[in-house]
Protein backbone atom coordinates (compact mmCIF):
# COMPACT_ATOMS: atom_id res chain seq x y z
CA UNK A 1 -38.06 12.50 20.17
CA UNK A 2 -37.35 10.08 17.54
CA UNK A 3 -36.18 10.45 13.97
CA UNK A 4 -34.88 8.15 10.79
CA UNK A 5 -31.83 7.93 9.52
CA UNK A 6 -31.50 7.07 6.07
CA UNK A 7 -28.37 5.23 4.93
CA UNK A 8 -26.73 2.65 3.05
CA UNK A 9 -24.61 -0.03 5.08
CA UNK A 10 -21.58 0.47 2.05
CA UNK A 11 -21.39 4.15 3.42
CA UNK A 12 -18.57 4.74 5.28
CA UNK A 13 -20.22 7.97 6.66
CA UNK A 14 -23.54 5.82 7.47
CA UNK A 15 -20.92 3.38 9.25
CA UNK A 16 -19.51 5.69 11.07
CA UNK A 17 -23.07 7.30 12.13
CA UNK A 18 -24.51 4.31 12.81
CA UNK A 19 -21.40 3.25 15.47
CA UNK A 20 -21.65 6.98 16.88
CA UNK A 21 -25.54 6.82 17.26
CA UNK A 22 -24.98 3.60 19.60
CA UNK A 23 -22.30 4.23 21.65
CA UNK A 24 -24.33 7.66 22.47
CA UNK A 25 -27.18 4.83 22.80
CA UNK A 26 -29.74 6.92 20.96
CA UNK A 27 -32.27 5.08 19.36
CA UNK A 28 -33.40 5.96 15.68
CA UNK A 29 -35.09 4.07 13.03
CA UNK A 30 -32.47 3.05 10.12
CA UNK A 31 -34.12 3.29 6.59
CA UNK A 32 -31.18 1.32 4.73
CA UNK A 33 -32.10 2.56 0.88
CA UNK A 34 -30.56 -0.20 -0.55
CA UNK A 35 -32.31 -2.72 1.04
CA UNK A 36 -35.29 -2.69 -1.27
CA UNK A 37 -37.27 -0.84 -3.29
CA UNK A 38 -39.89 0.80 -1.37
CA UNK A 39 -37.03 1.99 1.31
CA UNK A 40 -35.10 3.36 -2.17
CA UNK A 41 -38.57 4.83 -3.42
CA UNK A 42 -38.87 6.68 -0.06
CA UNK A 43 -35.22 7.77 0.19
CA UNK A 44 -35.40 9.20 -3.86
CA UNK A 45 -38.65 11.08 -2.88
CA UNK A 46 -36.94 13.21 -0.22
CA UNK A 47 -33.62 13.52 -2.18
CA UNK A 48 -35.30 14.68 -5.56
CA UNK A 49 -37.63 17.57 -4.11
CA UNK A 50 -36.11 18.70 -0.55
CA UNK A 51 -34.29 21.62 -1.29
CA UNK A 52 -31.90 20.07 1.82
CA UNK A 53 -30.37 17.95 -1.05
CA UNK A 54 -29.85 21.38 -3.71
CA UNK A 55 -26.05 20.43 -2.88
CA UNK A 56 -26.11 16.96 -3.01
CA UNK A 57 -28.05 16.71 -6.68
CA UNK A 58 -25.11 19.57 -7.80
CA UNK A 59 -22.78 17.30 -6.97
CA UNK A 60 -24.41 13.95 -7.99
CA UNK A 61 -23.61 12.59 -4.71
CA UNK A 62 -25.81 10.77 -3.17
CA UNK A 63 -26.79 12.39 -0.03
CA UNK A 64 -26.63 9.93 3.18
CA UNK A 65 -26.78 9.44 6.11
CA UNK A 66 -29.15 12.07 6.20
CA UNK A 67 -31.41 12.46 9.63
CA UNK A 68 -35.70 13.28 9.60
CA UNK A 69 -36.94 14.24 13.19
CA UNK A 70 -41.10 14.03 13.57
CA UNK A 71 -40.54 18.10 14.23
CA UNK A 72 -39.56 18.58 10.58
CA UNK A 73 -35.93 18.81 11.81
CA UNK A 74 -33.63 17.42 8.69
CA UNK A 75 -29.88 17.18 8.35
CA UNK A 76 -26.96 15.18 7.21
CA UNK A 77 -25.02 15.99 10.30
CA UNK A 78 -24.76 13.38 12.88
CA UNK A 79 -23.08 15.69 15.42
CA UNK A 80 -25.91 18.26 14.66
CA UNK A 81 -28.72 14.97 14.87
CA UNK A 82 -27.53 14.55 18.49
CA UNK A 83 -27.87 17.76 19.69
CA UNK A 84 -31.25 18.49 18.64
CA UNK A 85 -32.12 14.33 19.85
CA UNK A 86 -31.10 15.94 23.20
CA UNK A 87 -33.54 18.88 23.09
């Protein structure tokens, strides 16, 4: 199964994910939103109509590392992104 994981590499919590992710040597396709403008246009897309992100636009955060599986399967939990990579 694969998935994306978009991030920013300024995000401690993407850091973090990102180290986790390899030692567990699961592969995953990084979608750094910073990087440039079509990667930021993609990110924004999900994070202004998934209601995943009703949270994240309350708290004007910005919502990353957050982790799209080709099933549909979405979350910002990297612990939670493992598991279901195992399924």
């Amino acid at each position: 199964m694969s998935f994306k994981m978009y991030g920013m590499n300024s995000c401690i919590d993407c850091i973090n994910a990102k180290k986790l992710l390899k030692e567990k040597n699961i592969n995953y396709e990084l979608i750094e939103i910073t990087e440039d403008t079509t990667s930021m246009k993609e990110f924004l897309k999900l994070r202004d109509n998934l209601n995943e992100f009703v949270k994240v636009r309350q708290r004007s955060t910005i919502g990353v590392p957050f982790f799209v599986f080709d099933d549909g399967k979405m979350t910002f939990d990297v612990d939670e992104a493992i598991e279901h990579y195992k399924k």
